[in-house]
N, C-alpha and C. Protein backbone atom coordinates (compact mmCIF):
# COMPACT_ATOMS: atom_id res chain seq x y z
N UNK A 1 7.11 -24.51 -4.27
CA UNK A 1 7.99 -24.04 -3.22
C UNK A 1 9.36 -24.68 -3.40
N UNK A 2 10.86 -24.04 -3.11
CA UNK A 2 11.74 -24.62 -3.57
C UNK A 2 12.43 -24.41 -1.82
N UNK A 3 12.74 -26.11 -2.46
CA UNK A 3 13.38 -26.72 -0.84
C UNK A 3 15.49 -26.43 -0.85
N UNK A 4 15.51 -26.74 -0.02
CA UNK A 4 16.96 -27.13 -0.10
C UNK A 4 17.67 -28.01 -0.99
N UNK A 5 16.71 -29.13 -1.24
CA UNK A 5 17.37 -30.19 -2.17
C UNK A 5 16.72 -30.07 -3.29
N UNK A 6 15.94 -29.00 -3.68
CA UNK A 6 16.05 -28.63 -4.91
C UNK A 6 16.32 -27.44 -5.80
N UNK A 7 16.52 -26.66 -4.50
CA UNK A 7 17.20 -25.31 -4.80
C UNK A 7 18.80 -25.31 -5.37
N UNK A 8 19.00 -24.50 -6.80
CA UNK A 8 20.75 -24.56 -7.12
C UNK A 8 20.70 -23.35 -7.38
N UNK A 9 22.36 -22.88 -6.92
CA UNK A 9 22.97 -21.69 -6.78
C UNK A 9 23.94 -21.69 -7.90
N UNK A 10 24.28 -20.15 -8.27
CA UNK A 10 25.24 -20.26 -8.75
C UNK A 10 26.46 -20.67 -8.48
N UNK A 11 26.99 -20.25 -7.50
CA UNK A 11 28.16 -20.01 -7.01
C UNK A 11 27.58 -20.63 -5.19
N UNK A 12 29.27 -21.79 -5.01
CA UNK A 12 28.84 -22.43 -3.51
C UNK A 12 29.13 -21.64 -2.58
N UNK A 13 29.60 -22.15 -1.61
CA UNK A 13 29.42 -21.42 -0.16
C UNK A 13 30.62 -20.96 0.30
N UNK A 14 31.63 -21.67 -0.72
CA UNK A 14 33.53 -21.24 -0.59
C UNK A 14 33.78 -20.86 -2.02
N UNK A 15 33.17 -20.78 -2.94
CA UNK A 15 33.25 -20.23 -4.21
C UNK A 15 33.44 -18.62 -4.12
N UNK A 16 34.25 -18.17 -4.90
CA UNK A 16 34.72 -16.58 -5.44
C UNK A 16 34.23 -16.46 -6.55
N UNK A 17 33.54 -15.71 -7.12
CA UNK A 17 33.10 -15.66 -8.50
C UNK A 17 33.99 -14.95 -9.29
N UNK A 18 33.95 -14.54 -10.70
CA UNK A 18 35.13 -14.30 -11.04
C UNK A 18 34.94 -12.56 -10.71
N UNK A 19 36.01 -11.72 -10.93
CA UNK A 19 36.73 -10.32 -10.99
C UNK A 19 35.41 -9.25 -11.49
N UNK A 20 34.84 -9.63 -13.06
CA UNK A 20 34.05 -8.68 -13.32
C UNK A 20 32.53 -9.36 -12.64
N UNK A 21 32.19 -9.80 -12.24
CA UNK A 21 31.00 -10.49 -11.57
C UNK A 21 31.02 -9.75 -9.94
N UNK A 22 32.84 -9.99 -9.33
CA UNK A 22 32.54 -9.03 -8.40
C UNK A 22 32.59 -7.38 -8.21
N UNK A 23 33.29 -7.15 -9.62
CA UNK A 23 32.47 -5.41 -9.44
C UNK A 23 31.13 -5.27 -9.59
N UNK A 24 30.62 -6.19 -10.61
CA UNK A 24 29.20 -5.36 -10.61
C UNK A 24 28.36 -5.57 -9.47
N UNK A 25 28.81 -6.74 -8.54
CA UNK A 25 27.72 -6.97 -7.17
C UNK A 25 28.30 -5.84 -6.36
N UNK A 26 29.61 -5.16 -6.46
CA UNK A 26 30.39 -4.36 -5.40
C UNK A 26 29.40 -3.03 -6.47
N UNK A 27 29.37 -3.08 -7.29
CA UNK A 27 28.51 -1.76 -7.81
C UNK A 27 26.74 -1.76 -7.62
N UNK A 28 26.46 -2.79 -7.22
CA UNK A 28 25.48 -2.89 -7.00
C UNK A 28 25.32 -2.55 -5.68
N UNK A 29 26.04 -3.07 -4.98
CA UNK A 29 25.93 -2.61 -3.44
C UNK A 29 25.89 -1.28 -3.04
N UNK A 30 26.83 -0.77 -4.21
CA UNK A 30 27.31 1.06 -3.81
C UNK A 30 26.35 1.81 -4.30
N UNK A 31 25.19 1.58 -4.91
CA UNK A 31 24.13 2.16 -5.60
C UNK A 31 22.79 2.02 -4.27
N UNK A 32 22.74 0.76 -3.77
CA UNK A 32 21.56 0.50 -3.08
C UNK A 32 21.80 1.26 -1.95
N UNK A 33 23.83 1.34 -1.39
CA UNK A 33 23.79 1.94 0.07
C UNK A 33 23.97 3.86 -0.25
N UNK A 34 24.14 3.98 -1.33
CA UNK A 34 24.28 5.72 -1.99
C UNK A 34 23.16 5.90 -1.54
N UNK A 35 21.63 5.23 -2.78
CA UNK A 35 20.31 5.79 -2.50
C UNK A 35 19.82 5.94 -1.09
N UNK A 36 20.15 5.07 -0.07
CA UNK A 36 19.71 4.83 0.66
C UNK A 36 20.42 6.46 1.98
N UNK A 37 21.73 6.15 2.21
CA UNK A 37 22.72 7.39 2.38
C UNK A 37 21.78 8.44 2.21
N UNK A 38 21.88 8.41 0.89
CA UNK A 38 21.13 10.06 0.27
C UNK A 38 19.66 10.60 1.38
N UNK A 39 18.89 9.38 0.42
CA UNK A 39 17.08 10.08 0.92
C UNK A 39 17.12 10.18 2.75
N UNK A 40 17.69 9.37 3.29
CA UNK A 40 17.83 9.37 4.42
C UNK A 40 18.47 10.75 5.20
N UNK A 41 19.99 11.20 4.50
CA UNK A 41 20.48 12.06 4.84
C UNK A 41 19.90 13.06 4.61
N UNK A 42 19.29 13.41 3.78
CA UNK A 42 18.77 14.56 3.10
C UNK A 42 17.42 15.00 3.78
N UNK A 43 16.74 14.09 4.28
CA UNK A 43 15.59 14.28 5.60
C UNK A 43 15.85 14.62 6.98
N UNK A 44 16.98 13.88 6.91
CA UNK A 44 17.58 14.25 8.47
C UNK A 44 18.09 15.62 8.57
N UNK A 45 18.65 16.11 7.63
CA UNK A 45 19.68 17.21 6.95
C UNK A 45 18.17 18.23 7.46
N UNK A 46 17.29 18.14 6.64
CA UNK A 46 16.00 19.17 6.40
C UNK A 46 15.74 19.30 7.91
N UNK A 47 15.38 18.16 8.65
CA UNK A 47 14.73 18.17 9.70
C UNK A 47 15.78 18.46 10.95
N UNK A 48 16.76 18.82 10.60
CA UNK A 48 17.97 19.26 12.04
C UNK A 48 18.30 20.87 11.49
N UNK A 49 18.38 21.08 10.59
CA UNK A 49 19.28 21.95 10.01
C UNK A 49 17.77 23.21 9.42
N UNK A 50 16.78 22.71 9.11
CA UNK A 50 15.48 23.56 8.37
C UNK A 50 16.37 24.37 7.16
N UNK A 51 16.17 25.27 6.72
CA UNK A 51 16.74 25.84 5.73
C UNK A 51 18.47 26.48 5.29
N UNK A 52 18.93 26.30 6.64
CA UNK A 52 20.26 26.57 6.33
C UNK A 52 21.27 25.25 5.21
N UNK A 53 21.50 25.56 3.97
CA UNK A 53 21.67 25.16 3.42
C UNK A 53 23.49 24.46 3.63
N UNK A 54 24.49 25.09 4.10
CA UNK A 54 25.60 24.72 4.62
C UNK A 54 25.69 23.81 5.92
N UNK A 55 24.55 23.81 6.86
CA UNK A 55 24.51 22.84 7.26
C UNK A 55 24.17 21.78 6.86
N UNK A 56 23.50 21.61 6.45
CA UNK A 56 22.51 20.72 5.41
C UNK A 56 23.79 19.79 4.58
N UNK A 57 24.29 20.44 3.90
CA UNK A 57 25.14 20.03 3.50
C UNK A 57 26.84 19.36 4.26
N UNK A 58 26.84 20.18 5.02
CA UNK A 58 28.27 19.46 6.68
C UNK A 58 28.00 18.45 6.98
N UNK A 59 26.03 18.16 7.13
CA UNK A 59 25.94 16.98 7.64
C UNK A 59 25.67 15.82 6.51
N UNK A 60 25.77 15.99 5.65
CA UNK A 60 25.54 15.21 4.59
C UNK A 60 27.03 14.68 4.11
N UNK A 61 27.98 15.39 4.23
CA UNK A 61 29.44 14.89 4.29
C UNK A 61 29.53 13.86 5.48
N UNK A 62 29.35 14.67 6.69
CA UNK A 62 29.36 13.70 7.78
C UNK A 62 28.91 12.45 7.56
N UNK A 63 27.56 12.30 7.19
CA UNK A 63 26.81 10.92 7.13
C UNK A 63 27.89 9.95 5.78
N UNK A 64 28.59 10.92 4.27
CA UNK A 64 29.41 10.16 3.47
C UNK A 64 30.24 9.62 4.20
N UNK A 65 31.38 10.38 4.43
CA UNK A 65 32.31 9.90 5.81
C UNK A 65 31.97 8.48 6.50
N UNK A 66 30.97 8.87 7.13
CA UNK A 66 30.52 7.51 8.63
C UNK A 66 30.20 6.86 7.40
N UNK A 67 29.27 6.41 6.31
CA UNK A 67 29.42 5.12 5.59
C UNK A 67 30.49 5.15 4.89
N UNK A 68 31.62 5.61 4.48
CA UNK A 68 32.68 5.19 3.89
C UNK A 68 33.64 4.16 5.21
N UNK A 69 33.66 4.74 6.37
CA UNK A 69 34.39 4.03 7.38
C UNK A 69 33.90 3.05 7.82
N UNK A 70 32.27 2.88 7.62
CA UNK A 70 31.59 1.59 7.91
C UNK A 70 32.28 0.54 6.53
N UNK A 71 31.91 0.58 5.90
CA UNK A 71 32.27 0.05 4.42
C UNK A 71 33.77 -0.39 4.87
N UNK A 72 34.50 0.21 4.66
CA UNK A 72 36.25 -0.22 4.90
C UNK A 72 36.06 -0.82 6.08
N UNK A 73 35.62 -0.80 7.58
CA UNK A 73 35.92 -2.07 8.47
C UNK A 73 34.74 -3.06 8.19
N UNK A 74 33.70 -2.76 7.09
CA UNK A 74 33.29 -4.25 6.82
C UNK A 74 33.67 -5.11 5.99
N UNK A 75 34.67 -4.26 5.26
CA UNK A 75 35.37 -5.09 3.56
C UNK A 75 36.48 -5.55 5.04
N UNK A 76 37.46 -4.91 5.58
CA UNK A 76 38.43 -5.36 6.40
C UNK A 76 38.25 -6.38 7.46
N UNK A 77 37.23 -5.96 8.45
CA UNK A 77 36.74 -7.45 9.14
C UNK A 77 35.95 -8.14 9.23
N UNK A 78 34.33 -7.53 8.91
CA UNK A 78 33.64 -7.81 8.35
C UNK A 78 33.38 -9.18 7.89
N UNK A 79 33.97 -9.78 6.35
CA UNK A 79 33.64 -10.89 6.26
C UNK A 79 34.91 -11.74 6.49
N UNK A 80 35.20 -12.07 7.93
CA UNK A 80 36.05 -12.83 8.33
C UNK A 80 35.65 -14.95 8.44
């Protein structure tokens, strides 16, 4: 079992890692919250909308939209 005083991190608790280290965690992030976006939207989409395919799709913009604006006020205030 790993304790506190023997647990090591890469990077401390006021540490920035460098530039390409933070795209790929910022690309990592945008992959886990896409998949997630998607299967989600795409059920909700089926289950409001049943076969009309243009809705289906309005609301699937909608849901891009609302996480793009979540995203920008959490990069903006977020980690204050």
């Amino acid at each position: 079992m790993v304790t506190e005083e023997t647990a090591t991190f890469k990077y401390g608790l006021d540490d920035t890692p460098p530039p390409a280290a933070m795209a790929l965690y910022g690309l990592q992030w945008w992959i886990v919250c896409l998949a997630c976006s998607v299967n989600v939207g795409v059920v909700t989409a089926r289950l409001f909308y049943g076969g009309d395919v243009a809705g289906q799709m309005f609301y699937l913009q909608k849901t891009f939209a609302l996480m793009g604006l979540a995203g920008l006020a959490q990069i903006l205030a977020g980690h204050r």
